[in-house]
PDB file of N, CA and C in Angstrom:
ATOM      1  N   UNK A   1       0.837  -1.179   0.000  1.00  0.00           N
ATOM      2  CA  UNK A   1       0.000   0.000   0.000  1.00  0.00           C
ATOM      3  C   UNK A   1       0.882   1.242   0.000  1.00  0.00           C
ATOM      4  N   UNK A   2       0.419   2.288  -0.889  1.00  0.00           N
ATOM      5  CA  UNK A   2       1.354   3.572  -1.029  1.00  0.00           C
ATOM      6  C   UNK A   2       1.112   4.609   0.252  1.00  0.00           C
ATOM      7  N   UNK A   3       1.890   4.991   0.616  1.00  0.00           N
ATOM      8  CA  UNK A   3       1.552   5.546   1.799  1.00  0.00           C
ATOM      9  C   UNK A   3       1.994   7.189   1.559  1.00  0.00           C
ATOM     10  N   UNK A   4       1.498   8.232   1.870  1.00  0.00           N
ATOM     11  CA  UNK A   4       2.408   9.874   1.264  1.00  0.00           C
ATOM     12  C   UNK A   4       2.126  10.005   2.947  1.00  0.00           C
ATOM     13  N   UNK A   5       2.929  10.968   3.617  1.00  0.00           N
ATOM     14  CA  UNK A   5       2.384  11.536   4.894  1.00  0.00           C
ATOM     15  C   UNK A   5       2.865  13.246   4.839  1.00  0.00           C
ATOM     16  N   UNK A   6       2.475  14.107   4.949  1.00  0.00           N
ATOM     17  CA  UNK A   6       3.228  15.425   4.704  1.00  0.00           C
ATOM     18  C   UNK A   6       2.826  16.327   6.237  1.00  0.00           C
ATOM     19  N   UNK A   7       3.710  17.115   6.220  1.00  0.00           N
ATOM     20  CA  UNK A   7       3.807  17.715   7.258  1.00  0.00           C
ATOM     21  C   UNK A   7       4.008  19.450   6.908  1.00  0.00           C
ATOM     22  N   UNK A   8       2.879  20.253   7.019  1.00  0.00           N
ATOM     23  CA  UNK A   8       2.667  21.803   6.917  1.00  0.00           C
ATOM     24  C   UNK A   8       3.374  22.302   7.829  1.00  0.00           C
ATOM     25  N   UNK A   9       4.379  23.465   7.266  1.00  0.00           N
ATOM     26  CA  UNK A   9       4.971  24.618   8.556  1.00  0.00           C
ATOM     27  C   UNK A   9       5.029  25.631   7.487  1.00  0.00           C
ATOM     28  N   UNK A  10       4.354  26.642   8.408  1.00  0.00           N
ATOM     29  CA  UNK A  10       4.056  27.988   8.012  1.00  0.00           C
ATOM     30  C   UNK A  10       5.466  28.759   8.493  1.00  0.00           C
ATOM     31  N   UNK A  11       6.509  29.240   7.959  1.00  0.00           N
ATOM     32  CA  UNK A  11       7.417  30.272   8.547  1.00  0.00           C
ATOM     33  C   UNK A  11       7.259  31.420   7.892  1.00  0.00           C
ATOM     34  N   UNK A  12       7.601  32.695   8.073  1.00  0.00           N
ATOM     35  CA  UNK A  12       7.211  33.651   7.999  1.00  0.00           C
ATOM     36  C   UNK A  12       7.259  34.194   6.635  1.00  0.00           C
ATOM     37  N   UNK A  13       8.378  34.004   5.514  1.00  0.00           N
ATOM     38  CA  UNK A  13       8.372  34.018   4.661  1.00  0.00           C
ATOM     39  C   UNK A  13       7.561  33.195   3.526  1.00  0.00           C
ATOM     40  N   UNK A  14       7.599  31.654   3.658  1.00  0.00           N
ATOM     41  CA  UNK A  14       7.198  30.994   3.330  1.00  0.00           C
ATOM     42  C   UNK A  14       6.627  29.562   3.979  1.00  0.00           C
ATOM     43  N   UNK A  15       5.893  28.667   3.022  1.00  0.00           N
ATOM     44  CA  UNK A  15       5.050  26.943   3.911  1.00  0.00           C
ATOM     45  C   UNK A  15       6.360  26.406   3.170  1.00  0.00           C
ATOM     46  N   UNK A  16       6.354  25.160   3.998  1.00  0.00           N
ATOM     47  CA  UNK A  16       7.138  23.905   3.823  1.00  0.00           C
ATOM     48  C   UNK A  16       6.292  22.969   4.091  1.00  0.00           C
ATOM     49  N   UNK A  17       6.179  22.567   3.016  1.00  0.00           N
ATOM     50  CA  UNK A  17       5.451  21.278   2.812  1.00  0.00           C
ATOM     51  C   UNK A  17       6.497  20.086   3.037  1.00  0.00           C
ATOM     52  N   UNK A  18       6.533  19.403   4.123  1.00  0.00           N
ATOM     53  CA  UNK A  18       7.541  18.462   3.697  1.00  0.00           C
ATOM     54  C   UNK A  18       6.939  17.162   3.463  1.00  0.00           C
ATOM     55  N   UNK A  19       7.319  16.025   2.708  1.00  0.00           N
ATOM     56  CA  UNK A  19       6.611  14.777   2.367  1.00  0.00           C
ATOM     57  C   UNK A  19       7.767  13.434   2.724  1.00  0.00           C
ATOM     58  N   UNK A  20       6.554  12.745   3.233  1.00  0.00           N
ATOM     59  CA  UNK A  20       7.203  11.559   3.302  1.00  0.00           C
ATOM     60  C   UNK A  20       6.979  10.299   3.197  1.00  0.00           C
ATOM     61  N   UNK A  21       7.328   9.502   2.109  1.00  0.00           N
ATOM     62  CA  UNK A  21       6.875   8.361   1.484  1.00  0.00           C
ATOM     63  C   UNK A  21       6.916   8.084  -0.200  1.00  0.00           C
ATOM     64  N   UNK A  22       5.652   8.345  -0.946  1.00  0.00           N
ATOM     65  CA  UNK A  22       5.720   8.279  -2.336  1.00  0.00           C
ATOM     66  C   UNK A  22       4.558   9.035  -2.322  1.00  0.00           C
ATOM     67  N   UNK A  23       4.642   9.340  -3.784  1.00  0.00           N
ATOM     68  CA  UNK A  23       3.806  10.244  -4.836  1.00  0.00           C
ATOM     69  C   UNK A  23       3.489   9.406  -5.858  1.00  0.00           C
ATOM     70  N   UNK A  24       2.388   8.991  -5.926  1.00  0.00           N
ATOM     71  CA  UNK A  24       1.864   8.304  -7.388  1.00  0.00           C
ATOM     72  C   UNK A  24       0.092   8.598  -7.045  1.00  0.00           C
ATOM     73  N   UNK A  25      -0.383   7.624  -8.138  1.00  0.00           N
ATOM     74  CA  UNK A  25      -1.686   7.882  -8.533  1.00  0.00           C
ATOM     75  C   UNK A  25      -2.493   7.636  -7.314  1.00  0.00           C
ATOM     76  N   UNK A  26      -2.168   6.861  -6.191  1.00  0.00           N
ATOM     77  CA  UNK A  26      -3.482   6.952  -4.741  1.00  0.00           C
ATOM     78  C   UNK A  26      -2.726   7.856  -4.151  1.00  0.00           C
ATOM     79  N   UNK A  27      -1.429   8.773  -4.285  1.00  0.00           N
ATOM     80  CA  UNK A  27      -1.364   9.904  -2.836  1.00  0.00           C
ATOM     81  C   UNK A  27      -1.244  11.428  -3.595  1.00  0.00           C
ATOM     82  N   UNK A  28      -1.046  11.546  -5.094  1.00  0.00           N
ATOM     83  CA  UNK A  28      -0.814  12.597  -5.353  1.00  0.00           C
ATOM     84  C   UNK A  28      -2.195  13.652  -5.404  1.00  0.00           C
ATOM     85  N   UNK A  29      -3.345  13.336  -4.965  1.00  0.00           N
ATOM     86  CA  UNK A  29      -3.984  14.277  -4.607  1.00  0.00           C
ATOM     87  C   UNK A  29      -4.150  14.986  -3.427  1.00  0.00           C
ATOM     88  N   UNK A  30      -3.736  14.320  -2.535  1.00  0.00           N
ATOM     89  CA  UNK A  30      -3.259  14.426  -1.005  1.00  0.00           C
ATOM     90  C   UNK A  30      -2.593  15.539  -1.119  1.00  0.00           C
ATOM     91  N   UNK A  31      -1.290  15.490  -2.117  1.00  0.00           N
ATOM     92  CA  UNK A  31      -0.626  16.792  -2.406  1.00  0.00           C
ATOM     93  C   UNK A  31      -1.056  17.440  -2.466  1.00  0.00           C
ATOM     94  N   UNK A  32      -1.393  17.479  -3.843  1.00  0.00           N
ATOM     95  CA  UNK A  32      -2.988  18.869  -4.638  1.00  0.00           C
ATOM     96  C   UNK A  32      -3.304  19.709  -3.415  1.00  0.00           C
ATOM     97  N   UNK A  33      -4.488  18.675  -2.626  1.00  0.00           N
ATOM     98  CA  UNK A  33      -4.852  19.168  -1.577  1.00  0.00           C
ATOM     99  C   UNK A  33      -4.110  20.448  -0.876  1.00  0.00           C
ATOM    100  N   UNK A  34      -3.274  19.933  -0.354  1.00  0.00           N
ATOM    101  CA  UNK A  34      -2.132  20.678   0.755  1.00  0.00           C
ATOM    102  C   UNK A  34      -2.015  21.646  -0.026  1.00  0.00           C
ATOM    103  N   UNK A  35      -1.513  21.826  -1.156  1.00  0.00           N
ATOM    104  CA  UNK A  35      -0.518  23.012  -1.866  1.00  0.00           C
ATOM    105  C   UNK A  35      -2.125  24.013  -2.197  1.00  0.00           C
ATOM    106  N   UNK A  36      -3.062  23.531  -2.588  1.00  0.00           N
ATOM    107  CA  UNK A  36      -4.352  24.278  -2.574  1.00  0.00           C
ATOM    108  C   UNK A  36      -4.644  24.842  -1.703  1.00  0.00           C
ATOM    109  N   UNK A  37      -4.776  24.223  -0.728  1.00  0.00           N
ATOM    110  CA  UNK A  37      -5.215  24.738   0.774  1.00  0.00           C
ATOM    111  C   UNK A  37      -4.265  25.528   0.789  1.00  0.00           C
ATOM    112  N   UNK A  38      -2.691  25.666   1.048  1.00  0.00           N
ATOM    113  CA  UNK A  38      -1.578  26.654   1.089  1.00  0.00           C
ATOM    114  C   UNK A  38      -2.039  28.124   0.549  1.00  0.00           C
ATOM    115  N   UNK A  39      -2.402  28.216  -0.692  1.00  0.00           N
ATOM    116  CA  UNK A  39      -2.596  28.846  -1.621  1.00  0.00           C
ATOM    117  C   UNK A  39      -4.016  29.680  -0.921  1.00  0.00           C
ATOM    118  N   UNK A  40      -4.973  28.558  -1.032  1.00  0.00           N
ATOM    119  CA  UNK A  40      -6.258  29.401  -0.519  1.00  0.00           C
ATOM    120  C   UNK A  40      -6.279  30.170   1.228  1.00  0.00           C
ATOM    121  N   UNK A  41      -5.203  29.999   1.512  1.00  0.00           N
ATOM    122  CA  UNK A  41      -4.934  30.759   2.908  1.00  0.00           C
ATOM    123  C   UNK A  41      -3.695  31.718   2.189  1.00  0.00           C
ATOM    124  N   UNK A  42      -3.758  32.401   1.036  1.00  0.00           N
ATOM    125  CA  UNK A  42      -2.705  33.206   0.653  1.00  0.00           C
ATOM    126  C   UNK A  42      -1.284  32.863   1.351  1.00  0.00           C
ATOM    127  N   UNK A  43      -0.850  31.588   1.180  1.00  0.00           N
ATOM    128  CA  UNK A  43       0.304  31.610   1.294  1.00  0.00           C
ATOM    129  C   UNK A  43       1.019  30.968  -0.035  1.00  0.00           C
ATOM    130  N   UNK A  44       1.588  31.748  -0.807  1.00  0.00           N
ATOM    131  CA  UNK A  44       1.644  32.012  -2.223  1.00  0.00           C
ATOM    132  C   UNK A  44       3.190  31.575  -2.532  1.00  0.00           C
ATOM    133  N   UNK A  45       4.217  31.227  -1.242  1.00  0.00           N
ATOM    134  CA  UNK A  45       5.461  31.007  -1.491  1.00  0.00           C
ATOM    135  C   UNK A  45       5.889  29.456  -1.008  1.00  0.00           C
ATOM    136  N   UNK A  46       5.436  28.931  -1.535  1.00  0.00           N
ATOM    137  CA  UNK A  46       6.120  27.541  -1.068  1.00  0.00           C
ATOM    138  C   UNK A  46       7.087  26.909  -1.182  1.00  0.00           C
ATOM    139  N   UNK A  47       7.373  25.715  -0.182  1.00  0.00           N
ATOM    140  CA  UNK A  47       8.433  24.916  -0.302  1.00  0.00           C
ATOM    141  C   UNK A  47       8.643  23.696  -0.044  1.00  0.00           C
ATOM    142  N   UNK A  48       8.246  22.473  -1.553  1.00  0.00           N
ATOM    143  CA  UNK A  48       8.354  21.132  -0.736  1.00  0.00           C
ATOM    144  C   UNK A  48      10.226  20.465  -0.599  1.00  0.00           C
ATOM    145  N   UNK A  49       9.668  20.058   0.456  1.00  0.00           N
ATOM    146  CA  UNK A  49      10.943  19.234   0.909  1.00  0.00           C
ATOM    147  C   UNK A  49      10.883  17.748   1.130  1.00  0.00           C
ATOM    148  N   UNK A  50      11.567  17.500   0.081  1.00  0.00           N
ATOM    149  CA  UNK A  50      11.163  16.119  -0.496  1.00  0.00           C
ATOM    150  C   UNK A  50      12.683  14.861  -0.249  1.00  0.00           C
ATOM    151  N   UNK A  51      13.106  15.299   0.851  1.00  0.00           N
ATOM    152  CA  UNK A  51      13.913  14.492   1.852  1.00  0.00           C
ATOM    153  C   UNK A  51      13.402  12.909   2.092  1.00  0.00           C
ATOM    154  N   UNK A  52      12.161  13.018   2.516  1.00  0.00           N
ATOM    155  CA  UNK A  52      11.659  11.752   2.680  1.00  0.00           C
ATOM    156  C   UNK A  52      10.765  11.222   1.770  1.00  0.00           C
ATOM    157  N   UNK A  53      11.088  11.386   0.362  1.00  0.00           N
ATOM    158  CA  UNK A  53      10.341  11.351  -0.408  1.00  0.00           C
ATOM    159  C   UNK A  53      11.181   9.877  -1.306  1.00  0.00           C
ATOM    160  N   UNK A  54      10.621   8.803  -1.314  1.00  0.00           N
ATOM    161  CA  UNK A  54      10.687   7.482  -1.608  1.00  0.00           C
ATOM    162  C   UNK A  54      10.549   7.619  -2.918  1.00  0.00           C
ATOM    163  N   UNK A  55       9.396   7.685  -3.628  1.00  0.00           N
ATOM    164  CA  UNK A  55       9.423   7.683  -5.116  1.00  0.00           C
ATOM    165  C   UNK A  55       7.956   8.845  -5.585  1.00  0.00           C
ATOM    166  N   UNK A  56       8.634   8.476  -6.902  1.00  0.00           N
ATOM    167  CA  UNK A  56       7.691   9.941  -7.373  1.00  0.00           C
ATOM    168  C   UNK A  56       7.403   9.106  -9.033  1.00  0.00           C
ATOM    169  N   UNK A  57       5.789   8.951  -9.075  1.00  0.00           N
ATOM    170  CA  UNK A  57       5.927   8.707 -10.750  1.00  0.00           C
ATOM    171  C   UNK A  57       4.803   9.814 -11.618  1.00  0.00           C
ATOM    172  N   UNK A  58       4.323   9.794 -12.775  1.00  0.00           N
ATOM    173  CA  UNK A  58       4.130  10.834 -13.446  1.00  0.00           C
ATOM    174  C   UNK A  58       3.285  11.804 -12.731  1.00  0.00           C
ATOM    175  N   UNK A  59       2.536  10.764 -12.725  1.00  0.00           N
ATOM    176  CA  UNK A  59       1.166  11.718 -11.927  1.00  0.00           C
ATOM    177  C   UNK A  59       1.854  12.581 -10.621  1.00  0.00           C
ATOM    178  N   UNK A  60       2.610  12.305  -9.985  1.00  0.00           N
ATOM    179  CA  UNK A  60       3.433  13.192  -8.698  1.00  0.00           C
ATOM    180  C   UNK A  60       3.943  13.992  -9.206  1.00  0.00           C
ATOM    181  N   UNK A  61       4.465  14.032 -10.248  1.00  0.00           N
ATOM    182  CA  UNK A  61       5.589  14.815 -10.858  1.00  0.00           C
ATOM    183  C   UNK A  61       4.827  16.267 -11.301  1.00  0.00           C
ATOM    184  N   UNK A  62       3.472  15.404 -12.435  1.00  0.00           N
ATOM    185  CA  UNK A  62       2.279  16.469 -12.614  1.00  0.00           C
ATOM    186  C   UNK A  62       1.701  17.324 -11.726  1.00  0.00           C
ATOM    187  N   UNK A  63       1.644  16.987 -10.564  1.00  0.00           N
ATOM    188  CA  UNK A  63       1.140  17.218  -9.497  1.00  0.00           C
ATOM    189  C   UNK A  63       2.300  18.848  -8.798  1.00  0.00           C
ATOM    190  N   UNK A  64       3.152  18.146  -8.410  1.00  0.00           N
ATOM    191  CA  UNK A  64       4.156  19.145  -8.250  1.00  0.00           C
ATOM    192  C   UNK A  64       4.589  20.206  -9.153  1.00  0.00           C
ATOM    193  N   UNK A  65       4.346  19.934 -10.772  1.00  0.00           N
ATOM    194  CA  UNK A  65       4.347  21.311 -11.947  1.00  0.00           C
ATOM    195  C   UNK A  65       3.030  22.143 -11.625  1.00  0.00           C
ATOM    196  N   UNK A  66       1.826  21.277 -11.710  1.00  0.00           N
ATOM    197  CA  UNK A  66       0.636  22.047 -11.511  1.00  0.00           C
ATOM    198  C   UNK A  66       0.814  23.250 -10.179  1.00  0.00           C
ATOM    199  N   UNK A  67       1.596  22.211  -9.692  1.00  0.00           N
ATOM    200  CA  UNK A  67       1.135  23.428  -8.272  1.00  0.00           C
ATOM    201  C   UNK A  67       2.083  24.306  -8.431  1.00  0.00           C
ATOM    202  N   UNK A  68       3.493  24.226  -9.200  1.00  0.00           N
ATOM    203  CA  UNK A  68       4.290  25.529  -9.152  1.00  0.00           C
ATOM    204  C   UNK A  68       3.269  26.281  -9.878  1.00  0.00           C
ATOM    205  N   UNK A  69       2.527  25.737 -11.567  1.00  0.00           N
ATOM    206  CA  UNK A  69       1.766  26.771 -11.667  1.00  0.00           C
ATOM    207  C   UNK A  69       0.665  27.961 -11.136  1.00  0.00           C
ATOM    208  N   UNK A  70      -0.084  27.271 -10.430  1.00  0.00           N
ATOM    209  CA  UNK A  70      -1.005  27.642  -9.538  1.00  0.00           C
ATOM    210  C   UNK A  70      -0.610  28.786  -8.600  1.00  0.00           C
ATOM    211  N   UNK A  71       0.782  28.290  -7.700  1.00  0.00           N
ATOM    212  CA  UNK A  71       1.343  29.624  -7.165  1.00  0.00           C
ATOM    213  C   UNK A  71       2.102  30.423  -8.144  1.00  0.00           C
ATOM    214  N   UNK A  72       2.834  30.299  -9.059  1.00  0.00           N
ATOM    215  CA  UNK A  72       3.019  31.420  -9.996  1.00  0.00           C
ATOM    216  C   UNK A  72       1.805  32.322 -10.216  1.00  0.00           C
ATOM    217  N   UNK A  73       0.662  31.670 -10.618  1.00  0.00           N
ATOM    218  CA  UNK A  73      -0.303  32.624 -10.794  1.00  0.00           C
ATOM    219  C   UNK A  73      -0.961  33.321 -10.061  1.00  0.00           C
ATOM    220  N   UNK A  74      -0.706  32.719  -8.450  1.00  0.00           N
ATOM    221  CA  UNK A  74      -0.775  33.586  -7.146  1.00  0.00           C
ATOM    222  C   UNK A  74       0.276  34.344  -7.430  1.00  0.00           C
ATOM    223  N   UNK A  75       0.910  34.706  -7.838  1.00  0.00           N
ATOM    224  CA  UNK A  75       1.856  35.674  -7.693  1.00  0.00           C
ATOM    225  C   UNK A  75       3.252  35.321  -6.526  1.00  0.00           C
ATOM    226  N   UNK A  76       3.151  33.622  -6.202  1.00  0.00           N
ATOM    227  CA  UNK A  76       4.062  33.277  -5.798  1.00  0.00           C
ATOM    228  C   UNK A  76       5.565  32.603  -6.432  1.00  0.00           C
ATOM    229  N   UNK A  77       5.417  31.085  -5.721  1.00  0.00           N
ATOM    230  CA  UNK A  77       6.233  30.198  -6.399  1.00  0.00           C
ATOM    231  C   UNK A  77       6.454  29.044  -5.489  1.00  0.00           C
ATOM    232  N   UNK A  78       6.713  27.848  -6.210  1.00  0.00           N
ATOM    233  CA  UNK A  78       7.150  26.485  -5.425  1.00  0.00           C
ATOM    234  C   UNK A  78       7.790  26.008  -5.792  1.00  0.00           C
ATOM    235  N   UNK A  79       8.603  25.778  -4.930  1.00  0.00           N
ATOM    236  CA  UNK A  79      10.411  25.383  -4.636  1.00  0.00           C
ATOM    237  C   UNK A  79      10.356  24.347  -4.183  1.00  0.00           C
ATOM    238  N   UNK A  80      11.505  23.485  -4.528  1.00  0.00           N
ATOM    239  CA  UNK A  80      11.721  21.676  -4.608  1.00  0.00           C
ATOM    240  C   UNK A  80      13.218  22.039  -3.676  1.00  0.00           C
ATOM    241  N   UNK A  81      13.174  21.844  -2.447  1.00  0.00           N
ATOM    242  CA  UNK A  81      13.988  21.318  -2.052  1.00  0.00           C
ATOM    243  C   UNK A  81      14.818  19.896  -1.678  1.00  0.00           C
ATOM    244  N   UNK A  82      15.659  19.258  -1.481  1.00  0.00           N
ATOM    245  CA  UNK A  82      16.698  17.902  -1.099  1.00  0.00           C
ATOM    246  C   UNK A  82      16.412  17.133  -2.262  1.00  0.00           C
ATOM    247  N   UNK A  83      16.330  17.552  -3.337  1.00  0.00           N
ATOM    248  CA  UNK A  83      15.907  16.633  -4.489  1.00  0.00           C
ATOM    249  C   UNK A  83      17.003  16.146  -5.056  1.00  0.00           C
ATOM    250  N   UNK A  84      17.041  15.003  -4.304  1.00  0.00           N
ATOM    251  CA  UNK A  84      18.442  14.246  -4.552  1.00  0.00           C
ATOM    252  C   UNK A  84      18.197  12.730  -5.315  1.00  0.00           C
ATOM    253  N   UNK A  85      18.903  12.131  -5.982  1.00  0.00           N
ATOM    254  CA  UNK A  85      18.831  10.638  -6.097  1.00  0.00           C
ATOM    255  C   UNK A  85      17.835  10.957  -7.475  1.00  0.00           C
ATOM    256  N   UNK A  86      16.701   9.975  -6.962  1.00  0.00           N
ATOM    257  CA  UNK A  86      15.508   9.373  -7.946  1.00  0.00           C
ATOM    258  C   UNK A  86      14.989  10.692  -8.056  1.00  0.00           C
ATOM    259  N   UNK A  87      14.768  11.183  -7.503  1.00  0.00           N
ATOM    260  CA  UNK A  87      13.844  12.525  -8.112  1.00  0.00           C
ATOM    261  C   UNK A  87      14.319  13.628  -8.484  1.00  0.00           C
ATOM    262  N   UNK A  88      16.004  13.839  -8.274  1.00  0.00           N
ATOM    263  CA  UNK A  88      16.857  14.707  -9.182  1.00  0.00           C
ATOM    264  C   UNK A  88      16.927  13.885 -10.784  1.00  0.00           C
ATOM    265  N   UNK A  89      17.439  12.779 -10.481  1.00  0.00           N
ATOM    266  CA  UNK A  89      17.402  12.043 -11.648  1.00  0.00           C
ATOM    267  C   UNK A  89      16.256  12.007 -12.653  1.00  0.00           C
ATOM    268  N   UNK A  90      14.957  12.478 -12.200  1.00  0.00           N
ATOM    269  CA  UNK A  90      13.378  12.376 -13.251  1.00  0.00           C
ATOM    270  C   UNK A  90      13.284  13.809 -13.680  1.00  0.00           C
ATOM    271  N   UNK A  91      13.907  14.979 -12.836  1.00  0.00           N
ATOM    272  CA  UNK A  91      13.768  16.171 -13.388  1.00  0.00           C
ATOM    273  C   UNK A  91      14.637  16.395 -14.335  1.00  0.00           C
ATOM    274  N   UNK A  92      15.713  15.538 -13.967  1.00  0.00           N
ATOM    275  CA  UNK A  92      16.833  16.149 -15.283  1.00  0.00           C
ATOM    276  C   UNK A  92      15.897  15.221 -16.692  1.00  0.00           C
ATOM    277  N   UNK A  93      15.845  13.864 -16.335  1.00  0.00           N
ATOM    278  CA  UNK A  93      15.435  13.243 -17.507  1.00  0.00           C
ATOM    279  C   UNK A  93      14.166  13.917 -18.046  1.00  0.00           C
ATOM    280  N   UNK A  94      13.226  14.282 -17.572  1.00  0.00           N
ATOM    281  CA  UNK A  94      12.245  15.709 -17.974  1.00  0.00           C
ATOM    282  C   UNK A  94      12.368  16.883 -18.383  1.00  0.00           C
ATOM    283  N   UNK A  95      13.815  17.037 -17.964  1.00  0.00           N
ATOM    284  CA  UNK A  95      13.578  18.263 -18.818  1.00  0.00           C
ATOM    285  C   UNK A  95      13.385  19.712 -17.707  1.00  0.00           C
ATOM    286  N   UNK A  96      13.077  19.086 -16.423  1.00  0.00           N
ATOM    287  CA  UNK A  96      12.170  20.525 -15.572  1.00  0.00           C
ATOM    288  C   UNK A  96      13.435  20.515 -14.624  1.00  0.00           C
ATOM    289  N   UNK A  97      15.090  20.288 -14.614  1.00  0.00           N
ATOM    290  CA  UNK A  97      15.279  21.081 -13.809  1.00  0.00           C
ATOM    291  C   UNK A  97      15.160  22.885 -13.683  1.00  0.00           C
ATOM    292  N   UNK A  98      15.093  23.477 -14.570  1.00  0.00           N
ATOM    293  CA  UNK A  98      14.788  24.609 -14.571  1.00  0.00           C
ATOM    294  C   UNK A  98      13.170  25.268 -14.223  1.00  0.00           C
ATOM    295  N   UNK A  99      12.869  24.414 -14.515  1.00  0.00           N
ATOM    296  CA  UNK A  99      11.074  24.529 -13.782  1.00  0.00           C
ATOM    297  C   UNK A  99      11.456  24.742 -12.171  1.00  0.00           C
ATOM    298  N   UNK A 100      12.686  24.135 -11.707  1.00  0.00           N
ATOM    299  CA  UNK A 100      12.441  23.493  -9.988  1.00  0.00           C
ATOM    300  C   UNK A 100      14.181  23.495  -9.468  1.00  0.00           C
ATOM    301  N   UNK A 101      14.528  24.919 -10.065  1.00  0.00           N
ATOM    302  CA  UNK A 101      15.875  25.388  -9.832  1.00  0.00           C
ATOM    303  C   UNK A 101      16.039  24.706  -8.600  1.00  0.00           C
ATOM    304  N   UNK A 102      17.488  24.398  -8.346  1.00  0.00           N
ATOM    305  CA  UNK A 102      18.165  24.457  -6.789  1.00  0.00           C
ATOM    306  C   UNK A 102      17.960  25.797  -5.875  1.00  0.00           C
ATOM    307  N   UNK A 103      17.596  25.705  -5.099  1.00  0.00           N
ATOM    308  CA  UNK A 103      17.121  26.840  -3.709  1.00  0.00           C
ATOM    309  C   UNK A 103      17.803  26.816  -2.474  1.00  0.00           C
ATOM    310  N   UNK A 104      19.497  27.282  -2.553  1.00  0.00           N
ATOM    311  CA  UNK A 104      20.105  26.590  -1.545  1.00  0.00           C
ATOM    312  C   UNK A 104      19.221  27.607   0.009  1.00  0.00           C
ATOM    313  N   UNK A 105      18.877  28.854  -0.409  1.00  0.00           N
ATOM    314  CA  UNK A 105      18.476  29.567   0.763  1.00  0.00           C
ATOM    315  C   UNK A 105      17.095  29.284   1.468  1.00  0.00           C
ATOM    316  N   UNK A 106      16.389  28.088   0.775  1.00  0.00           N
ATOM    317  CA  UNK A 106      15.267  27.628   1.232  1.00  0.00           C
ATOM    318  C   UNK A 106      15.908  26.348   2.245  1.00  0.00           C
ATOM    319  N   UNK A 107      16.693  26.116   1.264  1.00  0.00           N
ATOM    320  CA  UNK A 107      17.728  24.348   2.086  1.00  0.00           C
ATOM    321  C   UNK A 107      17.996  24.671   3.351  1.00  0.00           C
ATOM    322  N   UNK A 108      18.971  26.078   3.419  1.00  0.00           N
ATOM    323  CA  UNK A 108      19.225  26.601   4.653  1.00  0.00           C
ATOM    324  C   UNK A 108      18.333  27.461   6.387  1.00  0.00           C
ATOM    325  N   UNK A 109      16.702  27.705   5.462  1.00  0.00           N
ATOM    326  CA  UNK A 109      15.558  27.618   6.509  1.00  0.00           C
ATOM    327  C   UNK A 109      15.552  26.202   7.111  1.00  0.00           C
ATOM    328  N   UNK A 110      15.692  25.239   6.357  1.00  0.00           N
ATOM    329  CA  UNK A 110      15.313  24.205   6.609  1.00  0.00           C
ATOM    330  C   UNK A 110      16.171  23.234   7.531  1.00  0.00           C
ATOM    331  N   UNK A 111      17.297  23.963   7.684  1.00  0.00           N
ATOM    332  CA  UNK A 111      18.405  23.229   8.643  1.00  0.00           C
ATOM    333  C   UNK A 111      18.087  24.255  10.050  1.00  0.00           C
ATOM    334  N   UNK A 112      17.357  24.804  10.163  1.00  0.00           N
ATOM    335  CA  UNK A 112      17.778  25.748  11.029  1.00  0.00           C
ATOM    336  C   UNK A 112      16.862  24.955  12.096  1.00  0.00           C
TER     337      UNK A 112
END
């Protein structure tokens, strides 16, 4: 069974969404959800942190473009932080690392 679990923190600048588990077709609306809800409480700058993030297949991937769109058009943006391994490896093979630049100053909220 696919399991996603995510965890909301509001800091002052921006949410951190952090996730943990997988992203596919039974959890990537779970996402949706969250980053919507983010959004519909005007918080327009996000940041997932995808540290504990096991695997990711299309539909997750979709999921995570949609929502940078969504806050772009809030007049924000959503940032992919620890995207290391398997899910650095699907953005390059996609094509979207530039969709989901490196953010070392989001990395560094996140150690704090």
């Amino acid at each position: 069974m696919t399991v996603l679990s995510l965890t909301i923190t509001d800091h002052p600048a921006v949410t951190v969404i952090a996730l943990n588990g997988e992203i596919d077709a039974l959890t990537a609306d779970h996402l949706r959800q969250a980053i919507d809800q983010a959004l519909a409480r005007g918080r327009t700058h996000l940041v997932v942190d995808t540290a504990g993030l096991g695997f990711c297949d299309s539909l997750g991937l979709h999921t995570l473009i949609a929502g940078q769109r969504r806050a772009a058009s809030a007049g924000g943006s959503l940032r992919l932080v620890h995207a290391h391994g398997y899910l650095q490896r699907l953005l390059e093979l996609t094509q979207l690392t530039g969709l989901f630049p490196r953010d070392p100053q989001s990395e560094q909220l996140l150690v704090r």
